[in-house]
Protein backbone atom coordinates (compact mmCIF):
# COMPACT_ATOMS: atom_id res chain seq x y z
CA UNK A 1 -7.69 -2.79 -37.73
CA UNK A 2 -6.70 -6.14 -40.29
CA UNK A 3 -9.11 -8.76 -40.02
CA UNK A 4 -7.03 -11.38 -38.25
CA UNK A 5 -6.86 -8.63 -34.88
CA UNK A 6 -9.61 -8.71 -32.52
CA UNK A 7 -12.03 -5.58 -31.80
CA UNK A 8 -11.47 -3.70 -29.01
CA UNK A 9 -14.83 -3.56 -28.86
CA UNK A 10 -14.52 -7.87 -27.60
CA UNK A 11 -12.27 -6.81 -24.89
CA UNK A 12 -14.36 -4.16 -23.24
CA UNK A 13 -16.65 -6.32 -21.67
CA UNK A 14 -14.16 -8.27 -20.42
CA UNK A 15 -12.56 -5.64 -18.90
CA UNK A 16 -15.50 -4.44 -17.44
CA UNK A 17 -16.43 -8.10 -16.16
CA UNK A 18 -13.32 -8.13 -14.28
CA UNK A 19 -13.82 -4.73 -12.33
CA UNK A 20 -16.92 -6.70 -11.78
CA UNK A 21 -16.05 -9.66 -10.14
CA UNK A 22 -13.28 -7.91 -8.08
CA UNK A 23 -15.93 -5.63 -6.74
CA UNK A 24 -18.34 -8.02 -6.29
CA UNK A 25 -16.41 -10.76 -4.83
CA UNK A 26 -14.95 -8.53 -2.44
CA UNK A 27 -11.53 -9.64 -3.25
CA UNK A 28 -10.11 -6.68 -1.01
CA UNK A 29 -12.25 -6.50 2.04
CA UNK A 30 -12.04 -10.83 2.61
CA UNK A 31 -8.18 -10.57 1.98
CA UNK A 32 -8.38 -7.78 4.69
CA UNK A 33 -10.50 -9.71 7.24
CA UNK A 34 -8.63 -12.81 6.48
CA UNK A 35 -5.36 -10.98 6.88
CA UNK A 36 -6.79 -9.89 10.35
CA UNK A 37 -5.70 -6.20 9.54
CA UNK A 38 -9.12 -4.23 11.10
CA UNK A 39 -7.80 -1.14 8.71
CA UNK A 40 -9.63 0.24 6.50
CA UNK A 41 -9.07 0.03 2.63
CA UNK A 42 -6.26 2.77 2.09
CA UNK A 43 -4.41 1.88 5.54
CA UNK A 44 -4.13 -1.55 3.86
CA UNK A 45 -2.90 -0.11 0.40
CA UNK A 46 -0.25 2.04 2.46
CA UNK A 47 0.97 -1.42 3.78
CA UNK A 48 1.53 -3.38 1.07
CA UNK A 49 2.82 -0.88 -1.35
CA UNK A 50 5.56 -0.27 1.47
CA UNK A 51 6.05 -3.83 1.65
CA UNK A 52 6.22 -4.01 -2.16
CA UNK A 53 8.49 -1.83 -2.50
CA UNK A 54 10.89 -2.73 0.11
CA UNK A 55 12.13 0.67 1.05
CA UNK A 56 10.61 3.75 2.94
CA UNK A 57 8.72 6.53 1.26
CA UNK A 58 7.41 9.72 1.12
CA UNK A 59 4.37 10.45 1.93
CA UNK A 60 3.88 12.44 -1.94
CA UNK A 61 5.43 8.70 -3.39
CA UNK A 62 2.59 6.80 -1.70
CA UNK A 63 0.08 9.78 -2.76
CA UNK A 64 1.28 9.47 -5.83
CA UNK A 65 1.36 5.51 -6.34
CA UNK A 66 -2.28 5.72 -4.78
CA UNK A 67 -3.50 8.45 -7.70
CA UNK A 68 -4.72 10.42 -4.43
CA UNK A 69 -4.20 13.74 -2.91
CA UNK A 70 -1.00 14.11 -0.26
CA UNK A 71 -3.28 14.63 2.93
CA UNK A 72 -5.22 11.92 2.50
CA UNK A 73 -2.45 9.69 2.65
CA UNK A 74 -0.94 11.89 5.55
CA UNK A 75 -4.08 11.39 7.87
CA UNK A 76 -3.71 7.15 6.93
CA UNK A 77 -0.26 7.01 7.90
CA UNK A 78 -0.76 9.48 11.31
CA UNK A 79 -3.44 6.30 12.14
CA UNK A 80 -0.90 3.50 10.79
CA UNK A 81 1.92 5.27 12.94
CA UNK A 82 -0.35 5.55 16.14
CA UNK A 83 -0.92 1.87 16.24
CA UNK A 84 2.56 0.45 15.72
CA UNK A 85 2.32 0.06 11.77
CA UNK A 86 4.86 2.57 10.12
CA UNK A 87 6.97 4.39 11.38
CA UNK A 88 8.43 8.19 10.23
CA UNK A 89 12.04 8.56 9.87
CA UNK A 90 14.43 11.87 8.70
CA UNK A 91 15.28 11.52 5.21
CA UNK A 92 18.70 11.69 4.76
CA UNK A 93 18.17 13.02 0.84
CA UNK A 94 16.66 15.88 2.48
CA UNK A 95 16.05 17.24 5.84
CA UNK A 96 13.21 18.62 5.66
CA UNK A 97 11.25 15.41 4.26
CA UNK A 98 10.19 12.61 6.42
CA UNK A 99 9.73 9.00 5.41
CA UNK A 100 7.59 6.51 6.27
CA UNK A 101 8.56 2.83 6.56
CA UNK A 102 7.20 -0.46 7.62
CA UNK A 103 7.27 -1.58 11.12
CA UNK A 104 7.75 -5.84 11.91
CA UNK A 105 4.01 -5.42 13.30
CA UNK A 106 2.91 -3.78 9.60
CA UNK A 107 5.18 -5.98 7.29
CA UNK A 108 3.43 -8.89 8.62
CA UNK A 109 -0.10 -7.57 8.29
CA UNK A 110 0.99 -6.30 4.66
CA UNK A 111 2.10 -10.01 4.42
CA UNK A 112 -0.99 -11.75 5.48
CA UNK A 113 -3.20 -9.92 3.32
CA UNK A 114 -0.64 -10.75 -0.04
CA UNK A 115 -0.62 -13.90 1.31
CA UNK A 116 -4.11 -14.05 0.96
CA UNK A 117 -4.42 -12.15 -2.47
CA UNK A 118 -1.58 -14.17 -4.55
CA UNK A 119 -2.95 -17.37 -3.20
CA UNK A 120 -6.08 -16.91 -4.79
CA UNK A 121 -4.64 -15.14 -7.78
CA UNK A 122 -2.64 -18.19 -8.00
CA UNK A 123 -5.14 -20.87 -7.55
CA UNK A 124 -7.44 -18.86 -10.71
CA UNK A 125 -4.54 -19.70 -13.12
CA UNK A 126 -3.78 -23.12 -11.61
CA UNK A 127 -4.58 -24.97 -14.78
CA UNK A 128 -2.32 -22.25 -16.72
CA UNK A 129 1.11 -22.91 -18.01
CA UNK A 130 4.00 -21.18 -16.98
CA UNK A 131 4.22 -19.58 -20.65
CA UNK A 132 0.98 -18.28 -20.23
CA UNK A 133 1.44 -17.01 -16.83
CA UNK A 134 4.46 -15.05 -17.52
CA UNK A 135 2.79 -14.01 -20.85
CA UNK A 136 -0.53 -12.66 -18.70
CA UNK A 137 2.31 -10.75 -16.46
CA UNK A 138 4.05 -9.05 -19.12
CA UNK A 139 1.13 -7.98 -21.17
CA UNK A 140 -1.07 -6.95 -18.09
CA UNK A 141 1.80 -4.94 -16.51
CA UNK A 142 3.04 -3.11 -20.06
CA UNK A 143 -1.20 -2.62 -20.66
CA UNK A 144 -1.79 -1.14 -17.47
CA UNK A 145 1.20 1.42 -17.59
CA UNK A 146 0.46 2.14 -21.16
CA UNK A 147 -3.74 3.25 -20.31
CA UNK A 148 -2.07 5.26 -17.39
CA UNK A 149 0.63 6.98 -19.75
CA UNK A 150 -2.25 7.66 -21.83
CA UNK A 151 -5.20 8.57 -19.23
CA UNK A 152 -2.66 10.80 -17.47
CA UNK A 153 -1.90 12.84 -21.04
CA UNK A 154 -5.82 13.17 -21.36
CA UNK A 155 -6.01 15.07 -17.97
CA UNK A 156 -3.16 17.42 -18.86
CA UNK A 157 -4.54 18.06 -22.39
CA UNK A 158 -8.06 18.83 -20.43
């Protein structure tokens, strides 16, 4: 490393400080109870990655997105359909596959609770300016997927 980059070593910490204070503070469960959802942690996930994505899925795509195993997903969604959240449909791609999609009754849950998180996402960077916001995007997003890339190339090499 030249002398003018910082140390990985500086942003460490701060990584681990963040994990900190977003399992510390809770961030999830009050967005959750504020949200009014009364689901559980992954029922919630479910929810809003539908929502984010704006399309149905499979249940291996949410699996997948969630870095979990297929049944656990499949027992979420079986409790999401019973109470009116999702909903399974035939997909059309292939016959044999079912998706699951959002119901009105889970888009607005999922909505509530993003509602809840992006307000206070948004009131942390209040004093920010809009260069630095969309700088903190970009960098955050192309960071994250790069450690993944690179964490998922470890476990195959393993």
């Amino acid at each position: 490393m030249g002398d003018t980059e910082p140390d990985l070593r500086a942003v460490l910490p701060r990584l681990m400080q963040l994990g900190n204070v977003l399992n510390r503070s809770g961030l999830v469960e009050r967005a959750m109870e504020q949200a009014g959802a009364g689901l559980d942690r992954p029922a919630v996930t479910v929810l809003v990655m539908l929502r984010m994505t704006e399309k149905p899925l499979r249940v291996g795509e949410i699996a997948a997105r969630m870095q979990v195993a297929g049944p656990h997903v499949t027992r979420h969604t079986h409790e999401l359909e019973r109470r009116g959240l999702v909903r399974r449909l035939p997909d059309t791609d292939d016959k044999r596959a079912r998706l699951v999609e959002l119901t009105s009754a889970g888009a607005e849950i999922a909505d509530r609770y993003l509602g809840t998180v992006l307000g206070w996402l948004s009131e942390a960077m209040n004093g920010w300016s809009a260069g630095d916001r969309q700088t903190f995007y970009r960098l955050l997003q192309r960071f994250t997927e790069d450690l993944a890339a690179r964490l998922s190339t470890i476990d195959t090499e393993a």
